[in-house]
Protein backbone atom coordinates (compact mmCIF):
# COMPACT_ATOMS: atom_id res chain seq x y z
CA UNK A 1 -41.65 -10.10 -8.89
CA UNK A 2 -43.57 -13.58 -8.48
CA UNK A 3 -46.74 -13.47 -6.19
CA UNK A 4 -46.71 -14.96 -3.25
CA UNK A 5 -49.83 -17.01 -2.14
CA UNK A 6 -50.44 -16.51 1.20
CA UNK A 7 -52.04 -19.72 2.85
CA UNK A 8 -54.82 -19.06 5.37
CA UNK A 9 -53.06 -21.11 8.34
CA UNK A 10 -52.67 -18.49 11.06
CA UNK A 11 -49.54 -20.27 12.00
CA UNK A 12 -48.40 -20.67 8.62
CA UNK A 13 -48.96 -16.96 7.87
CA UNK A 14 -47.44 -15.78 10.64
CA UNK A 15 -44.48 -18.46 10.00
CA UNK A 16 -44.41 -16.13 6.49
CA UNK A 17 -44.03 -12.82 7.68
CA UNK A 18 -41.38 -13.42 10.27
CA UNK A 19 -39.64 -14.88 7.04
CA UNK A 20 -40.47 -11.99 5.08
CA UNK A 21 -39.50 -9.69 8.14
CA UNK A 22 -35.97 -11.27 8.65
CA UNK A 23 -35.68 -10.71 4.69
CA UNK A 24 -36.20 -7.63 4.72
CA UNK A 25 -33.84 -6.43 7.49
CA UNK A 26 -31.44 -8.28 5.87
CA UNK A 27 -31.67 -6.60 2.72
CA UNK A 28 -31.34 -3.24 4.29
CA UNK A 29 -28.08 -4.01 6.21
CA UNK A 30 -26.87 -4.75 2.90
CA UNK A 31 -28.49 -1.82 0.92
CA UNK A 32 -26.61 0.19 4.03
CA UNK A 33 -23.24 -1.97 3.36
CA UNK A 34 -23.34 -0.85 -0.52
CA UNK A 35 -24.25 2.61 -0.03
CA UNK A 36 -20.91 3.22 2.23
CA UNK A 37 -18.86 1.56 0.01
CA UNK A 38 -20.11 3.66 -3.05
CA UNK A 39 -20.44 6.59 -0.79
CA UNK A 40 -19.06 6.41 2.27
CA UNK A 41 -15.77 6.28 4.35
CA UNK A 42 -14.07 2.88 3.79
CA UNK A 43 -12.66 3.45 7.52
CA UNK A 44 -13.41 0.76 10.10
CA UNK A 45 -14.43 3.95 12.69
CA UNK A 46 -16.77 2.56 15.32
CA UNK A 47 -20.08 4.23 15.30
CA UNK A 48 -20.09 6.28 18.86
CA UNK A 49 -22.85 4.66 21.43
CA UNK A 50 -26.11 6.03 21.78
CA UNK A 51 -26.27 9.05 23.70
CA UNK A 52 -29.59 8.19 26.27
CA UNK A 53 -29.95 12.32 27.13
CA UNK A 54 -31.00 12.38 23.15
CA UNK A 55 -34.02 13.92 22.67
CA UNK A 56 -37.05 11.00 21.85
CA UNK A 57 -39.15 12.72 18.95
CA UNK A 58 -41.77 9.79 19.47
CA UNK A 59 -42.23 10.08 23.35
CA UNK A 60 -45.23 10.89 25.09
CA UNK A 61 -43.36 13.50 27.09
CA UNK A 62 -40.42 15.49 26.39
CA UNK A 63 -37.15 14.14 28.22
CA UNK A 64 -36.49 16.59 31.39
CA UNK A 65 -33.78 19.26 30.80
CA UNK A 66 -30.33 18.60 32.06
CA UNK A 67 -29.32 20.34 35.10
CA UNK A 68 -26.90 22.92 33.95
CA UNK A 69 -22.87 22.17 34.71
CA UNK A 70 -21.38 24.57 37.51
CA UNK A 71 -18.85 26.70 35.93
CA UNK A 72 -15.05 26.66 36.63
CA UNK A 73 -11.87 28.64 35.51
CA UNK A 74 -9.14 26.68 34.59
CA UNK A 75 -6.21 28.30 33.69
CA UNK A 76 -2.83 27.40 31.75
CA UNK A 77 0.01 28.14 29.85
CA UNK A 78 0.98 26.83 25.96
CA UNK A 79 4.06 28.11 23.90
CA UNK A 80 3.18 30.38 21.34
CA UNK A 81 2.77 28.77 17.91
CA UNK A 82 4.26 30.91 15.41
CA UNK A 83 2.03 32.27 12.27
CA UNK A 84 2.61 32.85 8.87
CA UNK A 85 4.57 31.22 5.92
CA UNK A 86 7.10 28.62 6.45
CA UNK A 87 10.60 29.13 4.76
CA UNK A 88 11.68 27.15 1.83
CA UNK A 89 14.32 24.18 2.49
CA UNK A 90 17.85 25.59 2.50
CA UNK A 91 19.46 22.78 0.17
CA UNK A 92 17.26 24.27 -2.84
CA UNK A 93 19.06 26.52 -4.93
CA UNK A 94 18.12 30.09 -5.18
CA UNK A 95 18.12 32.02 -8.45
CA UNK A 96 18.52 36.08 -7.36
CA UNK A 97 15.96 38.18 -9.57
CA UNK A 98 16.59 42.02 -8.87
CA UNK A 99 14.06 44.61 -9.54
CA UNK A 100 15.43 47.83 -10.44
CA UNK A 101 12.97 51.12 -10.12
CA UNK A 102 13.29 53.08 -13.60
CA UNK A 103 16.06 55.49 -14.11
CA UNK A 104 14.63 58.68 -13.57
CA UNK A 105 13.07 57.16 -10.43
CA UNK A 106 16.94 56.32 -8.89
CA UNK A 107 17.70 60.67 -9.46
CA UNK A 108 16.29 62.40 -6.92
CA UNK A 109 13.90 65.55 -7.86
CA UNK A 110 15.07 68.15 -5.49
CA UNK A 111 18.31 68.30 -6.38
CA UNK A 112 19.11 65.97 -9.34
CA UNK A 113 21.55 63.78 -7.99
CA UNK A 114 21.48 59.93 -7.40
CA UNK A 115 19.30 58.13 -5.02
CA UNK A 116 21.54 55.72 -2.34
CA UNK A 117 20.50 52.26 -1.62
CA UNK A 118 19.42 52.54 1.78
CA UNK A 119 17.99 49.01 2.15
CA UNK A 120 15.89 46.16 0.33
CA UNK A 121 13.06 44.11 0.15
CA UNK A 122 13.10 40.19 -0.24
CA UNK A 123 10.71 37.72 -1.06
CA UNK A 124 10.88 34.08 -2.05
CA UNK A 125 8.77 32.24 -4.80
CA UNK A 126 8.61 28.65 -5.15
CA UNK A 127 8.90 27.73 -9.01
CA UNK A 128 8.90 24.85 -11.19
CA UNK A 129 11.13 24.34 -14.11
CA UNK A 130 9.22 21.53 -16.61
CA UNK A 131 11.35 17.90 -17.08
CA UNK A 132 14.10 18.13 -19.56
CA UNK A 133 15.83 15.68 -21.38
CA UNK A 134 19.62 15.67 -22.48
CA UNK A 135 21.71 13.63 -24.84
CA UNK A 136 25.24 12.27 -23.66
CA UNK A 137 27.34 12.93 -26.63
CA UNK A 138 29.71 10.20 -25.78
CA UNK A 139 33.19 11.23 -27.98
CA UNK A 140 36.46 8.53 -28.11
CA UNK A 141 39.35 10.62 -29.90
CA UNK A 142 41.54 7.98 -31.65
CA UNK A 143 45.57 8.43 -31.29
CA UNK A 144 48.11 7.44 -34.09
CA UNK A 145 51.74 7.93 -34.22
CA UNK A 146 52.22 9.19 -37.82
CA UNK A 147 56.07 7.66 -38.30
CA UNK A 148 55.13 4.31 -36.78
CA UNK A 149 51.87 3.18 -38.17
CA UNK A 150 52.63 -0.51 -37.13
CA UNK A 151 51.79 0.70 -33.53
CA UNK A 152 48.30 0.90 -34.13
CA UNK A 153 45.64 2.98 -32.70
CA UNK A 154 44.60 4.17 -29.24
CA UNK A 155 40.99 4.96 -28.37
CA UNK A 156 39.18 4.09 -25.30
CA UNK A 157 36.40 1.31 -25.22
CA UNK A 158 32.91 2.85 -25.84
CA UNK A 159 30.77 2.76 -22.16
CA UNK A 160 29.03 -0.41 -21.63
CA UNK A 161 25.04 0.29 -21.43
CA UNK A 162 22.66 -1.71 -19.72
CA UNK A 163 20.74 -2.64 -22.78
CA UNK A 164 23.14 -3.53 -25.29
CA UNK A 165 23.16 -1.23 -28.66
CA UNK A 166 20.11 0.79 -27.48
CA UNK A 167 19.93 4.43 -27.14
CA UNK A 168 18.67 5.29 -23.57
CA UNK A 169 20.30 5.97 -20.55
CA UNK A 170 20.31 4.34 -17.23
CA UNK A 171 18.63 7.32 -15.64
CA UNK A 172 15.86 7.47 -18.52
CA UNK A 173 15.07 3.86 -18.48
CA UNK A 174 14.63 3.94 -14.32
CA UNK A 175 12.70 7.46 -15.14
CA UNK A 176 9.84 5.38 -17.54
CA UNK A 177 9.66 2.45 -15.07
CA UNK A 178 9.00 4.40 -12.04
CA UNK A 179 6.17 6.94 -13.79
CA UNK A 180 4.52 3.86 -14.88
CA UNK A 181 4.47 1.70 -11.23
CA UNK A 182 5.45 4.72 -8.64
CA UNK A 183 3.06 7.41 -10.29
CA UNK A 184 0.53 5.08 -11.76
CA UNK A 185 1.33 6.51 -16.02
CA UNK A 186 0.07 4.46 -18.28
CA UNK A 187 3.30 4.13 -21.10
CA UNK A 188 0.74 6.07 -23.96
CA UNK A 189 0.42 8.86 -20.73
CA UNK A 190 4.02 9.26 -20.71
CA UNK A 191 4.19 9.55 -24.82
CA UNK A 192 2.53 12.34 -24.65
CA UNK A 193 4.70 13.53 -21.98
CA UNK A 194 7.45 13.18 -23.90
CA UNK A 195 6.15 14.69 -27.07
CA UNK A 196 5.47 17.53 -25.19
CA UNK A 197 9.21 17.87 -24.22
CA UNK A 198 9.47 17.64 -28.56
CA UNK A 199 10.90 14.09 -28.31
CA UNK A 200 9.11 10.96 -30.28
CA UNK A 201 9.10 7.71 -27.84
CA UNK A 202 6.81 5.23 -29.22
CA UNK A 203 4.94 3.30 -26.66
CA UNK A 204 6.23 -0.04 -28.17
CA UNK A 205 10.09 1.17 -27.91
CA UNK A 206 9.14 1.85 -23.87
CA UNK A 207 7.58 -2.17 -23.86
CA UNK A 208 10.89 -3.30 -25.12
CA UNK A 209 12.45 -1.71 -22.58
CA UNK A 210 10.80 -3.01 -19.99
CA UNK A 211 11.11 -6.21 -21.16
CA UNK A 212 15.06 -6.05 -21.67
CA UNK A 213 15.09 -4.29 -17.73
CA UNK A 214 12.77 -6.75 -16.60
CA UNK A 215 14.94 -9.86 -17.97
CA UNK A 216 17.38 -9.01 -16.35
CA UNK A 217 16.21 -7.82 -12.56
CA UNK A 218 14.40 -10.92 -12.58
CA UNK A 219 17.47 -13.12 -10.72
CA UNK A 220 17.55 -9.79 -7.85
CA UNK A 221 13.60 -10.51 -7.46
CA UNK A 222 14.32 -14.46 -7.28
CA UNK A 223 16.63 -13.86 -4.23
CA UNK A 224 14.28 -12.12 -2.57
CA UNK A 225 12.07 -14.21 -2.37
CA UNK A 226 14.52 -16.94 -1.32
CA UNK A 227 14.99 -14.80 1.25
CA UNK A 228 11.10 -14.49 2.08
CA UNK A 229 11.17 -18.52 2.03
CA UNK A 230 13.94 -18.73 4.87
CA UNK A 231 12.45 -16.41 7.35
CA UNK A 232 10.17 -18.70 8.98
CA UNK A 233 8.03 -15.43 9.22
CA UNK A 234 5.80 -14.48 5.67
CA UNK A 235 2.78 -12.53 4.89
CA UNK A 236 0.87 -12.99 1.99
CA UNK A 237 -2.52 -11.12 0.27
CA UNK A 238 -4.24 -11.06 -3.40
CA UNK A 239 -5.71 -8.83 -5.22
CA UNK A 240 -7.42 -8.88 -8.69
CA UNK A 241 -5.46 -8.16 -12.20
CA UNK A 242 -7.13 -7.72 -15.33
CA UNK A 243 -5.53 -9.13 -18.53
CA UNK A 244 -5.80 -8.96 -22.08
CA UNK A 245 -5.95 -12.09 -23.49
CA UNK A 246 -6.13 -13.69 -27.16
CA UNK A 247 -8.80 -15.15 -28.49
CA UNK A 248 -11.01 -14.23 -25.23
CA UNK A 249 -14.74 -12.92 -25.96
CA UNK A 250 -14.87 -10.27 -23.26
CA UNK A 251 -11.47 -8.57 -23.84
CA UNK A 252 -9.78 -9.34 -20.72
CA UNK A 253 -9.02 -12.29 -18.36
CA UNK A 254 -9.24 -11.85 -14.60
CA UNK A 255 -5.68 -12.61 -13.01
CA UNK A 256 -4.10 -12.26 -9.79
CA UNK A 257 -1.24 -10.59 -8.22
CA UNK A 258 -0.09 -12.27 -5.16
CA UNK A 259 2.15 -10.19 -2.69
CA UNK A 260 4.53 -12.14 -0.48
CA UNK A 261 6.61 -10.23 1.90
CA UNK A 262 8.71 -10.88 5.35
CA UNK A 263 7.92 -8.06 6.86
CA UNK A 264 10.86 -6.92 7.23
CA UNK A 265 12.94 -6.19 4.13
CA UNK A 266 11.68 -8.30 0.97
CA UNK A 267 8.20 -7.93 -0.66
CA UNK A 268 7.93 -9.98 -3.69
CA UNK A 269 4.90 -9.95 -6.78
CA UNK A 270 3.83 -13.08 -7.93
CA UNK A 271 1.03 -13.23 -11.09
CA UNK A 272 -0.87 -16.38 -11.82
CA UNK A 273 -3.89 -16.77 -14.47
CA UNK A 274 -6.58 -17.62 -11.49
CA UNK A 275 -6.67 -17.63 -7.91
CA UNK A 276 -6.42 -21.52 -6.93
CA UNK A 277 -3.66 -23.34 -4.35
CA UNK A 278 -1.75 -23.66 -7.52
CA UNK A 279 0.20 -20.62 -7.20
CA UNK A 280 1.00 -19.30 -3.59
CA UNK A 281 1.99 -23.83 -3.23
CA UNK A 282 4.66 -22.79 -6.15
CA UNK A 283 6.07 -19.91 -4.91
CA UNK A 284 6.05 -21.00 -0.51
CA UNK A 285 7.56 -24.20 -1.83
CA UNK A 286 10.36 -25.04 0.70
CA UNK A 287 8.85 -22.37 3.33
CA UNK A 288 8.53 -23.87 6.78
CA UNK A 289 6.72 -21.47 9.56
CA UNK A 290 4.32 -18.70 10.54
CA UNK A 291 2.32 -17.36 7.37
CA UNK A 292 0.03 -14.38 7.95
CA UNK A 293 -3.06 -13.58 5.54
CA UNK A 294 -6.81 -13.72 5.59
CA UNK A 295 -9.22 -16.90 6.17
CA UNK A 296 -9.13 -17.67 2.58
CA UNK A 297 -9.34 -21.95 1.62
CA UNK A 298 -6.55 -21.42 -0.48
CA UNK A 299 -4.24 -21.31 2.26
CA UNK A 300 -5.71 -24.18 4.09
CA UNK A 301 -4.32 -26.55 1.26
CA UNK A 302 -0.43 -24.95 2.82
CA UNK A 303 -1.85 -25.09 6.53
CA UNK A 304 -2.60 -29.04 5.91
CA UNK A 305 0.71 -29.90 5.11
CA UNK A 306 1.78 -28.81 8.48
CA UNK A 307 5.01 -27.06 7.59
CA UNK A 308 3.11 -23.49 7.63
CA UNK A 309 0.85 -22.52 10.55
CA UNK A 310 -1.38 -19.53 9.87
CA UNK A 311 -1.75 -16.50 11.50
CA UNK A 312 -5.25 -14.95 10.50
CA UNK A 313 -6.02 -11.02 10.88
CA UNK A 314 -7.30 -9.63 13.82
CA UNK A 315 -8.14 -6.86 11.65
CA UNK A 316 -10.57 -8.85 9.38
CA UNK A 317 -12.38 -10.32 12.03
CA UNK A 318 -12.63 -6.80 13.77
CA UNK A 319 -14.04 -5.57 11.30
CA UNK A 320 -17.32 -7.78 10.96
CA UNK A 321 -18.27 -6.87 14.25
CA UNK A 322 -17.92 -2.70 12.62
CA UNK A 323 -20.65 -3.93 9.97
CA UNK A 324 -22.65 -5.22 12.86
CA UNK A 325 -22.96 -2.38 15.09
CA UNK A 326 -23.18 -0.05 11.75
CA UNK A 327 -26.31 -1.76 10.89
CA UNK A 328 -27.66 -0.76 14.65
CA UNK A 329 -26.63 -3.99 16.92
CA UNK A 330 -25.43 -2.89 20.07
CA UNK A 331 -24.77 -6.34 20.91
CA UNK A 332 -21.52 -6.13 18.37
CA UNK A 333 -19.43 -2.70 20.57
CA UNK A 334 -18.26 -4.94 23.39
CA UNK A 335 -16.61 -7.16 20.46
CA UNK A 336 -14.96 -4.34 19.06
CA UNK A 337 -13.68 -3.12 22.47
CA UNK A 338 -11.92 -6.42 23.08
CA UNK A 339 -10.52 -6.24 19.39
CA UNK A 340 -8.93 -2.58 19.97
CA UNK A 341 -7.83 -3.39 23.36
CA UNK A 342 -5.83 -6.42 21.74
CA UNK A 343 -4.09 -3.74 19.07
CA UNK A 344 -3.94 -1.67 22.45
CA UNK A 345 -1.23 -3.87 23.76
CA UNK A 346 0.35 -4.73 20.85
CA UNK A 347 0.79 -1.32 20.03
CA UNK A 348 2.22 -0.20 23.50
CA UNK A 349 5.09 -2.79 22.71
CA UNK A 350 6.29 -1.06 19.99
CA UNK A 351 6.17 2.14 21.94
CA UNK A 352 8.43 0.57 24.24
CA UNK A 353 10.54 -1.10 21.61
CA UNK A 354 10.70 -4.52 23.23
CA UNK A 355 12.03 -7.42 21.98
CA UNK A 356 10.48 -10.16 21.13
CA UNK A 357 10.70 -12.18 23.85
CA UNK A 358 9.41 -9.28 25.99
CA UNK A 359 6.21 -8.58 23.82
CA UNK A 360 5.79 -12.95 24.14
CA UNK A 361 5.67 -12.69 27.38
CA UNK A 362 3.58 -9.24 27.68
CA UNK A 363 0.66 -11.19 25.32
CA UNK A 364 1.03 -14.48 27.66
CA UNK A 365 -0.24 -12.08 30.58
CA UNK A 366 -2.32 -9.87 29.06
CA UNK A 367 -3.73 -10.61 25.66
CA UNK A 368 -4.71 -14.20 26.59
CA UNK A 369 -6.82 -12.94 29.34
CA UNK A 370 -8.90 -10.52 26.87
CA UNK A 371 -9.27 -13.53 24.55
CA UNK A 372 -10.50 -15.14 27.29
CA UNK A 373 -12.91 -12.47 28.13
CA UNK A 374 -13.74 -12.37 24.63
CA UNK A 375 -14.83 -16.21 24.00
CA UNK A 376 -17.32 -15.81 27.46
CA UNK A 377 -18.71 -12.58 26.12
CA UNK A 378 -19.61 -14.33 22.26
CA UNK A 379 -20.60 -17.57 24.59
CA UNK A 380 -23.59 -15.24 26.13
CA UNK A 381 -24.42 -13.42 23.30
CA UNK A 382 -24.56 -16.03 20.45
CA UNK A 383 -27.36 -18.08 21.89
CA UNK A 384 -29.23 -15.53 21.15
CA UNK A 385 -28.47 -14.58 17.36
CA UNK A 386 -29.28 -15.63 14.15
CA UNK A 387 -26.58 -17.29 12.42
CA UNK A 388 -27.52 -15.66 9.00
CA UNK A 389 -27.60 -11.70 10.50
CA UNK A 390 -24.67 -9.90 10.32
CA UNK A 391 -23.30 -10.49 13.83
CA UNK A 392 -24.11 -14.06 13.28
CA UNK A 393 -21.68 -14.25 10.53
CA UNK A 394 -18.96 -12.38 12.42
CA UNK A 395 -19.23 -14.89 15.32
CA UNK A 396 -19.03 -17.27 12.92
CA UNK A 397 -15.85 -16.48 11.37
CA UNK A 398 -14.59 -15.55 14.71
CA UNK A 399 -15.00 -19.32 15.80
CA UNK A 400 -14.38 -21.25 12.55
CA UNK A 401 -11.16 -19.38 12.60
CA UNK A 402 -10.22 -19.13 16.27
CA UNK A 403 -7.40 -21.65 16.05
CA UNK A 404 -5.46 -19.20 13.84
CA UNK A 405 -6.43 -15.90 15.41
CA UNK A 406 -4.81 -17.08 18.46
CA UNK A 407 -1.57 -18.44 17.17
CA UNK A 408 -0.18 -14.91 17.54
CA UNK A 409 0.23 -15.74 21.61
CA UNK A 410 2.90 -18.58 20.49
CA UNK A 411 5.55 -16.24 19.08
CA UNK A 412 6.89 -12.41 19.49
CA UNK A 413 7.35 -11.99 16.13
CA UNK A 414 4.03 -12.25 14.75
CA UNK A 415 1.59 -9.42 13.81
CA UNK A 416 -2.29 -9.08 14.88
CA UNK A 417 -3.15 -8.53 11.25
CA UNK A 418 -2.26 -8.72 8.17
CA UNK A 419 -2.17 -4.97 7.51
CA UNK A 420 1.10 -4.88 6.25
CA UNK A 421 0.34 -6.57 3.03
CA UNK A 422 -2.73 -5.07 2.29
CA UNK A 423 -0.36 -2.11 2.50
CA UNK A 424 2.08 -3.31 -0.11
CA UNK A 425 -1.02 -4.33 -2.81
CA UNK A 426 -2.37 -1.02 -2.52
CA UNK A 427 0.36 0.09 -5.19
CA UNK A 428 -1.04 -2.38 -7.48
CA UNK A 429 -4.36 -1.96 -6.59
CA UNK A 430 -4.03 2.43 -7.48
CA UNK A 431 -1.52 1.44 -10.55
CA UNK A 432 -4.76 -0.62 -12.05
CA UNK A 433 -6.98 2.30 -11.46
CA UNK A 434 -5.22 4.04 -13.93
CA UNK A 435 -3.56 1.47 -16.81
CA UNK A 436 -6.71 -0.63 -16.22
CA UNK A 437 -5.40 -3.61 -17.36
CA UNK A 438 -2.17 -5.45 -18.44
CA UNK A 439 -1.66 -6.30 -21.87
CA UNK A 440 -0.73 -10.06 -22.26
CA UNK A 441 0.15 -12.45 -18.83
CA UNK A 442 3.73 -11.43 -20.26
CA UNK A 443 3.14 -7.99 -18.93
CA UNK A 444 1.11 -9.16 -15.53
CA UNK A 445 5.06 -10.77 -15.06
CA UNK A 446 6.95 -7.97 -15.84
CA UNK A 447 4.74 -5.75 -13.83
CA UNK A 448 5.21 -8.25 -10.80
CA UNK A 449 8.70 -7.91 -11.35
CA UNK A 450 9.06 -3.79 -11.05
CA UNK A 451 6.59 -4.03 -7.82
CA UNK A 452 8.45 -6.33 -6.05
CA UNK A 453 11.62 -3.69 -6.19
CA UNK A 454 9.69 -0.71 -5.90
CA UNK A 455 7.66 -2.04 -2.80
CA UNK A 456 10.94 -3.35 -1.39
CA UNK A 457 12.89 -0.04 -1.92
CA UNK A 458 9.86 1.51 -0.11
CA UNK A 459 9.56 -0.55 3.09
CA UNK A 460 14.04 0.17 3.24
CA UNK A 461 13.37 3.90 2.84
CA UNK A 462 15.37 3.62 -0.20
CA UNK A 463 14.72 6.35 -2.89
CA UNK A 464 13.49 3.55 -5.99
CA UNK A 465 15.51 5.93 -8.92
CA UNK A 466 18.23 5.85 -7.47
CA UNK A 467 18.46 2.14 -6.47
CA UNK A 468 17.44 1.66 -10.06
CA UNK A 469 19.73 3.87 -12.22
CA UNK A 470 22.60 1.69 -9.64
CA UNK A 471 21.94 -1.67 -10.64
CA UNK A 472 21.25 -0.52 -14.40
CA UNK A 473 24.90 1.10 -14.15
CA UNK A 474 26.25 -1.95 -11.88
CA UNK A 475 24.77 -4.25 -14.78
CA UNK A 476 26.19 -2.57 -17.71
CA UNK A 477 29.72 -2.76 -16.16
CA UNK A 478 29.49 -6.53 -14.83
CA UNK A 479 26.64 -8.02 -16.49
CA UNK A 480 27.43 -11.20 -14.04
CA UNK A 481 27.27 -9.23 -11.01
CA UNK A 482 25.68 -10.98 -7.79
CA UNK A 483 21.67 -10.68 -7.27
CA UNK A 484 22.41 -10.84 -3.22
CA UNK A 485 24.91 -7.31 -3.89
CA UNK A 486 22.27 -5.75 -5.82
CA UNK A 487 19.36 -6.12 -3.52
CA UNK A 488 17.88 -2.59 -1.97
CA UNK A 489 18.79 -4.29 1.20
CA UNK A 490 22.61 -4.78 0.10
CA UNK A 491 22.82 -1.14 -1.90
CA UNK A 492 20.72 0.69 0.39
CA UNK A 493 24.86 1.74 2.24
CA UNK A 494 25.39 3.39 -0.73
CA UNK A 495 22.18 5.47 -1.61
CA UNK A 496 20.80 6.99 1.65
């Protein structure tokens, strides 16, 4: 650490320690910010208020003792929760295991003859049988007519599969797509998996797999996000990739996966090598309305053009005002109260199922009043804090982005926040915890690809196998088939 000279000014070295003094509080709301994200609760849970009956440790004298509360019966009645072990589900087959006493137990002493069965005892034991595989022997018996060989010879055409000449089923090749991007294995995880089963599947046989499945789902993913493009309503987040790249010093390149979604029943993967305007301009080209996501410039190169107004996150902007009254400024709770009475409403709408024209107008005479309430309240307060403290900066975000916080009041189909997406990259975001990186931008694609469906089959409540093993089997048959028929939204009749 450089030395400091002090200069001898009184002014000047009082000038100095404020400086030092504002440094230093700084640097221990952000020692506190690190230390909860390494060990604490990534929750935005508001701190509770400071209780004044506390005990001061420091005062003169001790606080007087609360008067003690009168005491009062209250009576009331509850229904009776039951105890003990819950059965097993009914539709799960039972395998009967009978045990006998020994022989010369069943013969009774006294008089040697033969105990009767007067009753039983049952209990029930959950139990796991490990994964198997199975081979379909597929047979074709051939037919001749032994007088008439001119007729020829009748045999049935061999099954169409779904990659053409290869050995694995449908239900196998969904099986090593989900593990990998529904339970986060890594493809040399599941080799082991499968040697352990005493069957040899390289991990390069499972990457040409994915790469024939993934050639051909790509049209199904294309037409969702068509569909994402005419909804007028979008919502779109990033998140970090890491990727192996060629001739790169440090091993791996840092990518992005962008998640696009309507909200409704589309959520589309997008990969690009770096996080400029570049790629979410690509892949909203043609989109014309309301796009949620978070404050970042990117965006504001799609919000200049006019055709997409943003919608920023109440949720972001909530939660700088958290980090402020964390690091002990009071000042910051009546923020926060505004902020949760704003979800408050929102979230008594959907209790009520209204439409949208009813949760428009509910916002016109409510939530517009508590933004109101909101911009006096940050008008009184600001004047007196310093732009560079940590409420400073959440005011600050609060008014550079006010313009799109509010835009929610114009339309009763938008969201408060931007939750939902952050909720569709978290599968990306746990997958990466565990495969730590994608092999080649190749793979970042692919990946994209098998998120897209999974998320989407998610968000439908459609199991993701089964949707799948379908459009493998619907692809083998007609190779040609229609991406609209084979979206989870268009099979999801047929599956639940």
């Amino acid at each position: 650490m450089r030395a400091i000279a002090l200069s001898t000014d009184p002014k000047e070295l009082e000038k100095t320690c404020r400086e030092a003094f504002d440094t230093i509080a700084r640097l221990e709301k952000e020692l506190d910010w690190l230390r909860r994200q390494v060990f604490g609760r990534k929750a935005d849970a508001v701190p509770p208020p400071p209780q004044p009956e506390a005990v001061d440790l420091f005062a003169h004298e001790p606080a007087p003792a609360a008067p003690a509360p009168g005491k009062e019966t209250i009576t009331y009645e509850r229904k009776k929760q039951g105890h003990g072990r819950k059965a097993f589900p009914a539709h799960l087959p039972r395998v009967v295991e009978v045990v006998e006493p020994k022989d010369e137990e069943k013969v009774c002493a006294c008089c040697g003859n033969a105990k009767t069965k007067i009753g039983e005892d049952v209990c029930e034991v959950l139990e796991h049988v490990p994964q198997k595989l199975f081979v379909r022997r597929i047979v074709r018996p051939r037919y001749a007519c032994p007088a008439h060989a001119e007729e020829g010879v009748a045999q049935a055409k061999a099954p169409q599969r779904f990659i053409p000449k290869g050995n694995v089923g449908e239900g196998l090749l969904a099986e090593v797509l989900l593990s990998k991007y529904v339970n986060h294995q890594p493809l040399s995880r599941q080799e082991r998996n499968f040697a352990r089963m005493g069957v040899s599947i390289a991990v390069t046989t499972m990457v040409g797999w994915m790469e024939a499945a993934t050639e051909r789902l790509a049209p199904i993913v294309e037409r969702l996000r068509q569909k994402i493009i005419q909804g007028g309503v979008a919502y779109s987040d990033d998140t970090p990739m890491p990727v192996l790249k060629e001739g790169k010093e440090q091993g791996a390149h840092r990518g992005y996966m962008w998640v696009y979604s309507d909200g409704r029943g589309a959520v589309v993967f997008d990969y690009t090598s770096g996080r400029g305007q570049e790629g979410p301009k690509a892949f909203l080209a043609g989109f014309t309305g309301y796009l949620h996501s978070d404050a970042y410039s990117v965006y504001g190169a799609l919000h200049g053009e006019g055709r997409v107004k943003p919608v920023f996150c109440w949720a972001h902007a909530r939660r700088k005002f958290v980090d402020a009254l964390r690091g002990g400024d009071e000042r910051a709770r009546r923020a926060v109260q505004w902020c949760d009475r704003l979800f408050l409403v929102d979230r008594y709408a959907r209790s009520k199922e209204m439409s949208e024209a009813e949760v428009l107008a509910l916002r016109e005479r409510v939530s517009a009043g508590m933004l109101s309430k909101l911009d006096t309240y940050l008008k009184g307060v600001e004047t007196y804090v310093l732009p560079k403290s940590v409420l400073g900066e959440a005011i600050g975000y609060l008014r550079r982005q006010w313009a799109g916080l509010r835009t929610f009041l114009g339309d009763g189909r938008l969201s408060l926040d931007n939750n939902f997406s952050e909720r569709q990259i978290r599968q990306v975001v746990i997958g990466r915890k565990n495969y730590m990186f994608c092999g080649s931008e190749e793979g970042a694609r692919r990946a994209a690809i098998l998120y897209s469906l999974v998320c989407t089959c998610k968000i439908l409540g459609v199991d993701p196998w089964k949707y799948l093993a379908e459009v493998f089997l619907v692809l083998a048959e007609s190779p040609s088939a229609s991406p609209e028929a084979l979206t989870p939204l268009s099979l999801k009749p047929h599956l639940v």
